[in-house]
C-alpha atoms as a PDB file:
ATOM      1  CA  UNK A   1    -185.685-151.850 -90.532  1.00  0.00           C
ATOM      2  CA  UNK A   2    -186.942-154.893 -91.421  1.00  0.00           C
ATOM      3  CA  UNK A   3    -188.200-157.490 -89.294  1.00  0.00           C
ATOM      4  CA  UNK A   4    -188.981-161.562 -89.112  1.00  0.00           C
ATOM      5  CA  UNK A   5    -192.737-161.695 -88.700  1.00  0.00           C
ATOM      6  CA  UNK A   6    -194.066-165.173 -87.593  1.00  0.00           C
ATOM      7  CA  UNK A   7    -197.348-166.699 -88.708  1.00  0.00           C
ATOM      8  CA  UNK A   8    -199.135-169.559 -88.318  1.00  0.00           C
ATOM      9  CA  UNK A   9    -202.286-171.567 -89.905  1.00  0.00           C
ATOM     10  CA  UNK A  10    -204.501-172.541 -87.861  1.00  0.00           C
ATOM     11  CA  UNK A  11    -208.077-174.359 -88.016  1.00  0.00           C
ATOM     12  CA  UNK A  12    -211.109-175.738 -86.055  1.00  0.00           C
ATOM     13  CA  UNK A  13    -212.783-173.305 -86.077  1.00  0.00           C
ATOM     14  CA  UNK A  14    -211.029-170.881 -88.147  1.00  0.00           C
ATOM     15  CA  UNK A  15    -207.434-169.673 -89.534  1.00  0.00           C
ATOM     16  CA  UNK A  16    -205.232-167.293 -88.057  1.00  0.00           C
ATOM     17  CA  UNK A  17    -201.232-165.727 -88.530  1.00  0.00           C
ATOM     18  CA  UNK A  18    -201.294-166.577 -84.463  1.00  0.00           C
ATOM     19  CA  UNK A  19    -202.401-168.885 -82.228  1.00  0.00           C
ATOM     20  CA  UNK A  20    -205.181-167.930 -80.202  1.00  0.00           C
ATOM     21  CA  UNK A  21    -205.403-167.425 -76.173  1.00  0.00           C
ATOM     22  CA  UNK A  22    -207.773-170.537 -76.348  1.00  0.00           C
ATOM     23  CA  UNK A  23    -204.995-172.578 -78.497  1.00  0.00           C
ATOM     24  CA  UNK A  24    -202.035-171.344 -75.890  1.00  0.00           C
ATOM     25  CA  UNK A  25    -203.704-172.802 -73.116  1.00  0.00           C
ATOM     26  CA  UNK A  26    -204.313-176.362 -74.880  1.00  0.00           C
ATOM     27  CA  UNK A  27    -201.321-178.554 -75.666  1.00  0.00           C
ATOM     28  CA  UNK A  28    -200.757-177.232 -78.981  1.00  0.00           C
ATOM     29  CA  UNK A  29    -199.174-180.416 -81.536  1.00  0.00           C
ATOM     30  CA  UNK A  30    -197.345-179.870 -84.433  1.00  0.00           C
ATOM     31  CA  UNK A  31    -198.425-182.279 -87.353  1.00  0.00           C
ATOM     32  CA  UNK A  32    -197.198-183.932 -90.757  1.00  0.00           C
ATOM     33  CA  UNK A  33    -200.667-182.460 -92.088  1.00  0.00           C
ATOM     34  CA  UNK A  34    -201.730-183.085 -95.875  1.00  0.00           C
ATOM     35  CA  UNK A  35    -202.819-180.403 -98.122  1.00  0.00           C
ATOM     36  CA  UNK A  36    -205.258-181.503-101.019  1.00  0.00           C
ATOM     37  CA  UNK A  37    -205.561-178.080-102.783  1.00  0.00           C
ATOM     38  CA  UNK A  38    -208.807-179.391-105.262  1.00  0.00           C
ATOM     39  CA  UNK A  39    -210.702-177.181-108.089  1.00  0.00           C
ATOM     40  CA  UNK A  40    -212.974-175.513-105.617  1.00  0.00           C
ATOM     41  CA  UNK A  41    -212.330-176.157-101.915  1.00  0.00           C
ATOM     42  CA  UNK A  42    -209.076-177.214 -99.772  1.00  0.00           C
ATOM     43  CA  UNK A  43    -208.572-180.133 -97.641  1.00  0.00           C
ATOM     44  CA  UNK A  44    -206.253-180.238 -94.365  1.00  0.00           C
ATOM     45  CA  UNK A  45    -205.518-183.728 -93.777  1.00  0.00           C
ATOM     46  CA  UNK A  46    -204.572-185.110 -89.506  1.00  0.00           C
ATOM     47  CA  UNK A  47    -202.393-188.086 -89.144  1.00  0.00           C
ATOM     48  CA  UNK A  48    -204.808-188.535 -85.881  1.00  0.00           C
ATOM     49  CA  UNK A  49    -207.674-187.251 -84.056  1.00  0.00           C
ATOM     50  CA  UNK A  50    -208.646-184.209 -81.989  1.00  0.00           C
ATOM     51  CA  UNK A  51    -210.596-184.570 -79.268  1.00  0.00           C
ATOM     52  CA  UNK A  52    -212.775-181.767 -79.060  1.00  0.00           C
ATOM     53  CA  UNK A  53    -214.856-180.783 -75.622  1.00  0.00           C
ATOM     54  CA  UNK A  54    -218.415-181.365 -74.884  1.00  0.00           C
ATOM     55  CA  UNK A  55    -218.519-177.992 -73.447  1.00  0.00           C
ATOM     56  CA  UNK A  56    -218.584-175.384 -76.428  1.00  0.00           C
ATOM     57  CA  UNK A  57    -214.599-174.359 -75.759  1.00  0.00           C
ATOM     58  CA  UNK A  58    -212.931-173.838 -79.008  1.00  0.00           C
ATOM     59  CA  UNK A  59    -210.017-176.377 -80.022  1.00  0.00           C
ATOM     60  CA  UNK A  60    -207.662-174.811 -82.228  1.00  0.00           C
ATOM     61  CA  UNK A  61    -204.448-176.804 -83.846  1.00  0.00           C
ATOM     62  CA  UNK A  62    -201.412-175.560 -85.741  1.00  0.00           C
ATOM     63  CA  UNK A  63    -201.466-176.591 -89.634  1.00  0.00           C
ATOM     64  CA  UNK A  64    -198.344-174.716 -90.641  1.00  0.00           C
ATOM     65  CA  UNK A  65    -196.069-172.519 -89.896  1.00  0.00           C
ATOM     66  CA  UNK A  66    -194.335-169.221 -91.742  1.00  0.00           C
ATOM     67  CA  UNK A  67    -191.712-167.209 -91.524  1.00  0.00           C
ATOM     68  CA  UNK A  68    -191.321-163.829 -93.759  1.00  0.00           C
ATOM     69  CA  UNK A  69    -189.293-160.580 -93.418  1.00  0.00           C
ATOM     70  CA  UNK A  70    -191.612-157.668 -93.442  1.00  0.00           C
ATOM     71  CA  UNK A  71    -190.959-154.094 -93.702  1.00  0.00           C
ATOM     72  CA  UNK A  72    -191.647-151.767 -91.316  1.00  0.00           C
ATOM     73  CA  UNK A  73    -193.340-148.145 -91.527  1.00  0.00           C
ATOM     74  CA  UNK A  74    -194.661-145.978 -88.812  1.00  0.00           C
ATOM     75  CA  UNK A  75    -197.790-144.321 -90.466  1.00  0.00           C
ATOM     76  CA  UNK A  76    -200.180-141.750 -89.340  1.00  0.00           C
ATOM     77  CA  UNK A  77    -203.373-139.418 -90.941  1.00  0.00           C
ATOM     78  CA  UNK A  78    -202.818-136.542 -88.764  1.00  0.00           C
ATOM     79  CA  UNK A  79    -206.060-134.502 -89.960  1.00  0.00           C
ATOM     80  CA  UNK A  80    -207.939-137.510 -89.018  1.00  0.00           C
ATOM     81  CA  UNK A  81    -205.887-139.185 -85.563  1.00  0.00           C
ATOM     82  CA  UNK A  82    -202.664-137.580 -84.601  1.00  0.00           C
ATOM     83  CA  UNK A  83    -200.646-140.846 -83.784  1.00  0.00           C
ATOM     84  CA  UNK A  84    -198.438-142.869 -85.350  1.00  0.00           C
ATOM     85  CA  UNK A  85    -199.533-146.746 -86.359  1.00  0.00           C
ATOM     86  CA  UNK A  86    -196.431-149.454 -86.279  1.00  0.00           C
ATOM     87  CA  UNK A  87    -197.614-151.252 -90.083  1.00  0.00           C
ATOM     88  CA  UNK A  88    -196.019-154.325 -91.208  1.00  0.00           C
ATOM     89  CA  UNK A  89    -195.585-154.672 -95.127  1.00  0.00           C
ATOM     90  CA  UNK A  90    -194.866-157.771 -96.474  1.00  0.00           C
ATOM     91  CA  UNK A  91    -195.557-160.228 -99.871  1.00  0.00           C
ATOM     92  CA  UNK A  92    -198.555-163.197 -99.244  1.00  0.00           C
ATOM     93  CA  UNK A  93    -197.355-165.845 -97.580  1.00  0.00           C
ATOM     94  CA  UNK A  94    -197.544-168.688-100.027  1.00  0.00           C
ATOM     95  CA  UNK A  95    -199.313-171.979 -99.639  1.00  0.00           C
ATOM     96  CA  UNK A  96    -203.514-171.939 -98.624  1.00  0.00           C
ATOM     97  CA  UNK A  97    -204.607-169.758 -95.512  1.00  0.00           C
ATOM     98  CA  UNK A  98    -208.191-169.779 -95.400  1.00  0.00           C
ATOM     99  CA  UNK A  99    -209.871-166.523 -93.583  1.00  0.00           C
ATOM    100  CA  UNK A 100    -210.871-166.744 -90.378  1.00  0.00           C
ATOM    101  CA  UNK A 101    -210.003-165.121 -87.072  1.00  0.00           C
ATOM    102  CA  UNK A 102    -206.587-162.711 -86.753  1.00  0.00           C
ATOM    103  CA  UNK A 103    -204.288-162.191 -84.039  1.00  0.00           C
ATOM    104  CA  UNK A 104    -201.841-159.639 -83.668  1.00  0.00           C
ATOM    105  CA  UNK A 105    -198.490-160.083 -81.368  1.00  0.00           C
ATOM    106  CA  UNK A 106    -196.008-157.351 -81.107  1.00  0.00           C
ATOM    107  CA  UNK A 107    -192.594-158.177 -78.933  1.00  0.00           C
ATOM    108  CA  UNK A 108    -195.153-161.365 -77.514  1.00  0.00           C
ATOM    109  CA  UNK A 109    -197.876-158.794 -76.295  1.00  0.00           C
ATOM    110  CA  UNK A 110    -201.256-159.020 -77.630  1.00  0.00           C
ATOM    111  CA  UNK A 111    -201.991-155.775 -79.747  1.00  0.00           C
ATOM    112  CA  UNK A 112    -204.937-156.391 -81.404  1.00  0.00           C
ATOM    113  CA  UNK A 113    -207.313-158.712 -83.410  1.00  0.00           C
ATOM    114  CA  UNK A 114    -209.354-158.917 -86.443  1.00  0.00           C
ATOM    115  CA  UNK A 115    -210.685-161.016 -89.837  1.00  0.00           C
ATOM    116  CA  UNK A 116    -207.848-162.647 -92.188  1.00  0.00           C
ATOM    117  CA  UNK A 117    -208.663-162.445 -95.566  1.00  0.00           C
ATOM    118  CA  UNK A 118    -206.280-163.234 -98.326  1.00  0.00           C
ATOM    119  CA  UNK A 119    -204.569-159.484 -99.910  1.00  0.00           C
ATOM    120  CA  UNK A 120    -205.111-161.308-103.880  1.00  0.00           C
ATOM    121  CA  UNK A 121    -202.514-159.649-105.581  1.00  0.00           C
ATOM    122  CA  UNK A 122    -201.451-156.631-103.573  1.00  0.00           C
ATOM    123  CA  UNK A 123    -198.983-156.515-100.605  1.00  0.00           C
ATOM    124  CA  UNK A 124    -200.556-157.764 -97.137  1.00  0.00           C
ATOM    125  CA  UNK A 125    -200.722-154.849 -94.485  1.00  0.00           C
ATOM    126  CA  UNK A 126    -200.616-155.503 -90.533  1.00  0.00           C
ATOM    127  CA  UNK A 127    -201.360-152.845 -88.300  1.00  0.00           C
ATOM    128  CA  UNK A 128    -199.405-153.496 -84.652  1.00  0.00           C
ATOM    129  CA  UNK A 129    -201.144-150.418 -82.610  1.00  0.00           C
ATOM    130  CA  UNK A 130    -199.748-147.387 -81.838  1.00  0.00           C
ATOM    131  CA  UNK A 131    -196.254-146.378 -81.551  1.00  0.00           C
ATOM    132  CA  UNK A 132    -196.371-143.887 -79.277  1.00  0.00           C
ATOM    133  CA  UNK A 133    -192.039-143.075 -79.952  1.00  0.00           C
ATOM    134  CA  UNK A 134    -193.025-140.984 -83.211  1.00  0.00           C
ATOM    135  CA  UNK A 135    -194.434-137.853 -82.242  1.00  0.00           C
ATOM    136  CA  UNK A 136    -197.232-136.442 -84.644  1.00  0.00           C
ATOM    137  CA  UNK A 137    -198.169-132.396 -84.645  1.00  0.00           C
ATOM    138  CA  UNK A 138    -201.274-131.284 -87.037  1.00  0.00           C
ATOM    139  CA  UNK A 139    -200.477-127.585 -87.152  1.00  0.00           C
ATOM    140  CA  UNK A 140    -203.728-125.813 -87.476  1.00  0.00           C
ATOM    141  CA  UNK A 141    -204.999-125.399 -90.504  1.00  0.00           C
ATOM    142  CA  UNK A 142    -205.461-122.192 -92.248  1.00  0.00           C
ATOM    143  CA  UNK A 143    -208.455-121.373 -94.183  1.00  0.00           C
ATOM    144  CA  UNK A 144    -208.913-118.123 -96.626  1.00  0.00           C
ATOM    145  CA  UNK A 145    -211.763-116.995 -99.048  1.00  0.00           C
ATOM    146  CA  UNK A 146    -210.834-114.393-101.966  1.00  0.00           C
ATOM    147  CA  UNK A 147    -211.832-113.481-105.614  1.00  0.00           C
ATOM    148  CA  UNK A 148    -210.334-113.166-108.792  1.00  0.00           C
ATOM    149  CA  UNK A 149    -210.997-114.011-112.638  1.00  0.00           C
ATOM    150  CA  UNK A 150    -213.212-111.261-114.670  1.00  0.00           C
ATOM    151  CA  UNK A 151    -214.821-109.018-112.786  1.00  0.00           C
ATOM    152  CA  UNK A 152    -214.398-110.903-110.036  1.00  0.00           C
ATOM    153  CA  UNK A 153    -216.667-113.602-111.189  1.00  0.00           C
ATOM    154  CA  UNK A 154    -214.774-116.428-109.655  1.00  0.00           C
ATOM    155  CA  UNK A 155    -214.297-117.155-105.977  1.00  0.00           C
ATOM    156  CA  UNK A 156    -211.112-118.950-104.790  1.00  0.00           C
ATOM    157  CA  UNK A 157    -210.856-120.398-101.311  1.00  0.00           C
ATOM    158  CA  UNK A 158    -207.363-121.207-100.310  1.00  0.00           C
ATOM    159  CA  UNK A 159    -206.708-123.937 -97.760  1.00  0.00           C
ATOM    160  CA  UNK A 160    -202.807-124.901 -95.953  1.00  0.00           C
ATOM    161  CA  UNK A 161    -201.915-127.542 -93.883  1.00  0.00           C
ATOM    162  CA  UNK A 162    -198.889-128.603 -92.270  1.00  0.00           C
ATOM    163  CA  UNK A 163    -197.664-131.542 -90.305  1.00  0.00           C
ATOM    164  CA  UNK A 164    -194.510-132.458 -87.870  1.00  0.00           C
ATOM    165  CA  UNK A 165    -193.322-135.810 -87.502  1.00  0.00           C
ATOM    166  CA  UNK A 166    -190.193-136.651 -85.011  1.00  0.00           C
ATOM    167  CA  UNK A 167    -188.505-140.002 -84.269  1.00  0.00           C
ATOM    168  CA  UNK A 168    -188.292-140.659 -80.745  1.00  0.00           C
ATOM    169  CA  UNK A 169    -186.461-143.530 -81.454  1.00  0.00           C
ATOM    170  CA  UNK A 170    -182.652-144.600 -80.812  1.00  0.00           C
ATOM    171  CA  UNK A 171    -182.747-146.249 -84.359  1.00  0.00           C
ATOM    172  CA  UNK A 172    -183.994-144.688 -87.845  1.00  0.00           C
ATOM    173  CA  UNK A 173    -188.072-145.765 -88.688  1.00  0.00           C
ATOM    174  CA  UNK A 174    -189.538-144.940 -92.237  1.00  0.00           C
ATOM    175  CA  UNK A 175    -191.945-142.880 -91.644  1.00  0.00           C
ATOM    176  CA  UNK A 176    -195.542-142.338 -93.589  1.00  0.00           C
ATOM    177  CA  UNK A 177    -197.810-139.316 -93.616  1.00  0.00           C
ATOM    178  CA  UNK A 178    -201.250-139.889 -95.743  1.00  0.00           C
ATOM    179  CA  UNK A 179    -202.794-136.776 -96.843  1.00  0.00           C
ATOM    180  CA  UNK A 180    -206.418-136.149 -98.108  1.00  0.00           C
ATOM    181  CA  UNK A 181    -206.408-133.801-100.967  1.00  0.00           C
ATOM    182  CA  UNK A 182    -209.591-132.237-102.447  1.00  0.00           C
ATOM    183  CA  UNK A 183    -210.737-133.715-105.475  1.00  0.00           C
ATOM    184  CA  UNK A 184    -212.957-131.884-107.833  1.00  0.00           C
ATOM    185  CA  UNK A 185    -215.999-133.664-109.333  1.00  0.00           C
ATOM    186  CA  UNK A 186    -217.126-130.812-111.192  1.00  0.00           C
ATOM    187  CA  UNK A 187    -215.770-129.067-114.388  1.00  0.00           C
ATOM    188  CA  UNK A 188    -216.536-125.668-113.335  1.00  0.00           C
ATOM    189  CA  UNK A 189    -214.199-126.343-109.531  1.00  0.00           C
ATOM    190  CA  UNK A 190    -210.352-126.132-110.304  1.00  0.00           C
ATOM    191  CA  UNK A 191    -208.177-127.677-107.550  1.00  0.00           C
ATOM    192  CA  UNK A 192    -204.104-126.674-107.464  1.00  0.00           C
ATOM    193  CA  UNK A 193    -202.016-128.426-104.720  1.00  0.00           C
ATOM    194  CA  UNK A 194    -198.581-127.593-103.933  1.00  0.00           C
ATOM    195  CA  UNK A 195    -196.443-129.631-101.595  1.00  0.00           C
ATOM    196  CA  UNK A 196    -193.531-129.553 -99.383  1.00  0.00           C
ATOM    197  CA  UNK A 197    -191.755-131.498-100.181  1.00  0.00           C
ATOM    198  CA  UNK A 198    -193.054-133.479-103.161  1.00  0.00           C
ATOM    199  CA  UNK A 199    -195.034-135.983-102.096  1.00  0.00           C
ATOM    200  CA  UNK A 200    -193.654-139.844-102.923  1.00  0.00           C
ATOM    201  CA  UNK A 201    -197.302-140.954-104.255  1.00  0.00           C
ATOM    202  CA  UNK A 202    -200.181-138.333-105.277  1.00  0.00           C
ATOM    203  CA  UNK A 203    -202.867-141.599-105.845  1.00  0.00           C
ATOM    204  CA  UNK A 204    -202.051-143.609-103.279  1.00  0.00           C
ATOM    205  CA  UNK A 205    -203.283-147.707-103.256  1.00  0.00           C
ATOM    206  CA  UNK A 206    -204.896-145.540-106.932  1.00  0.00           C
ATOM    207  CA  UNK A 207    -207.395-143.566-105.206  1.00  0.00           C
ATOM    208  CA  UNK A 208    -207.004-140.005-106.477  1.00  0.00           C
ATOM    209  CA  UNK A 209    -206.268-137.568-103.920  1.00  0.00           C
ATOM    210  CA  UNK A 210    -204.807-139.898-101.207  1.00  0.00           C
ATOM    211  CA  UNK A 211    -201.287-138.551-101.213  1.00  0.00           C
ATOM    212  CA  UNK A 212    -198.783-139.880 -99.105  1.00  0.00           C
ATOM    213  CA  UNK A 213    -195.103-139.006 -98.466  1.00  0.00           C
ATOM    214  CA  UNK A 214    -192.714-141.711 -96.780  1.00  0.00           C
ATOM    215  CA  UNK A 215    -189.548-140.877 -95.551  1.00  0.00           C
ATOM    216  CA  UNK A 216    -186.845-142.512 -93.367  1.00  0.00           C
ATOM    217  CA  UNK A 217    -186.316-140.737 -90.094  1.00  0.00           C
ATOM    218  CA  UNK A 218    -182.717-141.232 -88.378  1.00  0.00           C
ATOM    219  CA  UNK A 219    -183.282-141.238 -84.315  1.00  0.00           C
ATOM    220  CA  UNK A 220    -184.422-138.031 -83.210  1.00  0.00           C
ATOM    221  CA  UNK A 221    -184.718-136.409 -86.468  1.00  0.00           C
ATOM    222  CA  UNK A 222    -188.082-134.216 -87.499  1.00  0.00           C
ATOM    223  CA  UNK A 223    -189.401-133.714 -90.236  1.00  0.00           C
ATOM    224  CA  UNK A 224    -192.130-131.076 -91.893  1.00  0.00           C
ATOM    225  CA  UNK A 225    -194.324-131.487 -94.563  1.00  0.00           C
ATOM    226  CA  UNK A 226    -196.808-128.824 -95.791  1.00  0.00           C
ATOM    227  CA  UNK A 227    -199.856-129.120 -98.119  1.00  0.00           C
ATOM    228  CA  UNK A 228    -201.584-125.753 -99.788  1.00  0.00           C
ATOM    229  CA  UNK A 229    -204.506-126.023-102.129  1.00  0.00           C
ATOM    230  CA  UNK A 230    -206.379-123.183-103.995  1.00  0.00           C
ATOM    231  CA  UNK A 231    -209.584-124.134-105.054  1.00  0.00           C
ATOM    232  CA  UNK A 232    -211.364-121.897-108.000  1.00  0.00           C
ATOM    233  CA  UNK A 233    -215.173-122.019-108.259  1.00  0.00           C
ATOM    234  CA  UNK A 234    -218.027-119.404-109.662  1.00  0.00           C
ATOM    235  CA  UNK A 235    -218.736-116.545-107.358  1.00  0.00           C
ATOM    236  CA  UNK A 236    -222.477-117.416-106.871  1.00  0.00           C
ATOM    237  CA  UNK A 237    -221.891-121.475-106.104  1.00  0.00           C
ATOM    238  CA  UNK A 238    -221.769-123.054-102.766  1.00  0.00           C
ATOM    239  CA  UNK A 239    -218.754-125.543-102.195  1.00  0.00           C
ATOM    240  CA  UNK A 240    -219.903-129.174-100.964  1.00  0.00           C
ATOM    241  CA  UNK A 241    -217.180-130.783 -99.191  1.00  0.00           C
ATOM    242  CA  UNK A 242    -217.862-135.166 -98.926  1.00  0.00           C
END
């Protein structure tokens, strides 16, 4: 469901879409601040001054505040960590937010922090930590060599995966699984995929091979997807996997 996500521009010494522990424990003043927006570089503009300690602390000062709607998805890679990640979708806030340090609040507790950088074009992405109410199962994977073609001149190794997602929830979450598919870089290395059910993207954020299915889960529901590759190659090569 979607969800009011709060964010905030901050400076001295950097920006962020929360204040800072440091910023909490100062009085924190909200100003009529100016925003020159020149050819190459942006100017925030105080009514007054900020006193700033002798000591080294960091000040830090709201410039602006935002409010959005985002969209929420529970996402997990289960071949690479079987947990679910609470990820908050939403368009770039307008106006000017310079990078600089990021804070991460979920329900008022701290989750996390990193580097804000502007998206450009695409959507902006927030991960909130774990949400440990979807349950993720990787169901072992099952790996098979064979050979076929002329003669048996070709080799074919046949690899299946399957996943189990279930809402723990008492209210319906969208739900993301991202897949790794092989890609071949060589002519002479067929891939086939099939997939259960059809996957909503097979190049996800365009990178061939990411696949991803999203689905909304209602509260307790599970849900199974499944993933089965054959991959044709000549008898006598060796298979790199990168």
């Amino acid at each position: 469901p979607p969800v009011a996500d709060t964010a905030r521009r901050l400076a001295a010494p950097a920006a962020a879409l929360a204040p800072s522990p440091v910023a909490k424990e100062s009085a924190e003043a909200m100003f009529d601040v100016a925003v020159f927006d020149n050819s190459f570089a942006t100017e925030f503009m105080v009514p007054q001054p900020i006193d700033v300690p002798s000591s080294g602390q960091r000040v830090a000062m709201a410039l602006g505040h935002h409010e959005d709607t985002a969209q929420l998805v529970a996402r997990t890679s289960p071949r690479i960590d079987a947990s679910a990640f609470l990820v908050a979708e939403l368009d770039q806030p307008p106006g000017i937010w310079p990078a600089g340090a990021l804070q991460l609040y979920r329900d008022g507790a701290f989750v996390g922090s990193g580097h804000w950088q502007a998206p450009g074009d695409e959507r902006l992405t927030l991960s909130f930590g774990r949400d440990e109410l979807v349950r993720v199962q990787a169901e072992p994977e099952r790996d098979s060599q064979g050979t076929g073609g002329f003669a048996g001149s070709r080799a074919e190794r046949r690899v299946q995966r399957a996943y189990v997602v279930q809402n723990r929830h008492r209210t319906p979450v969208t739900v993301q699984i991202v897949e790794a598919a092989p890609v071949s870089i060589d002519e002479q290395v067929r891939v086939t995929a099939q997939f259960a059910p059809q996957p909503t993207e097979l190049a996800w954020k365009k990178q061939q091979g990411m696949t991803l299915w999203s689905m909304p889960l209602e509260a307790g529901a599970s849900a199974r997807v499944t993933a089965d590759y054959a991959i044709g190659y000549p008898k006598e090569a060796r298979l790199q996997e990168r």
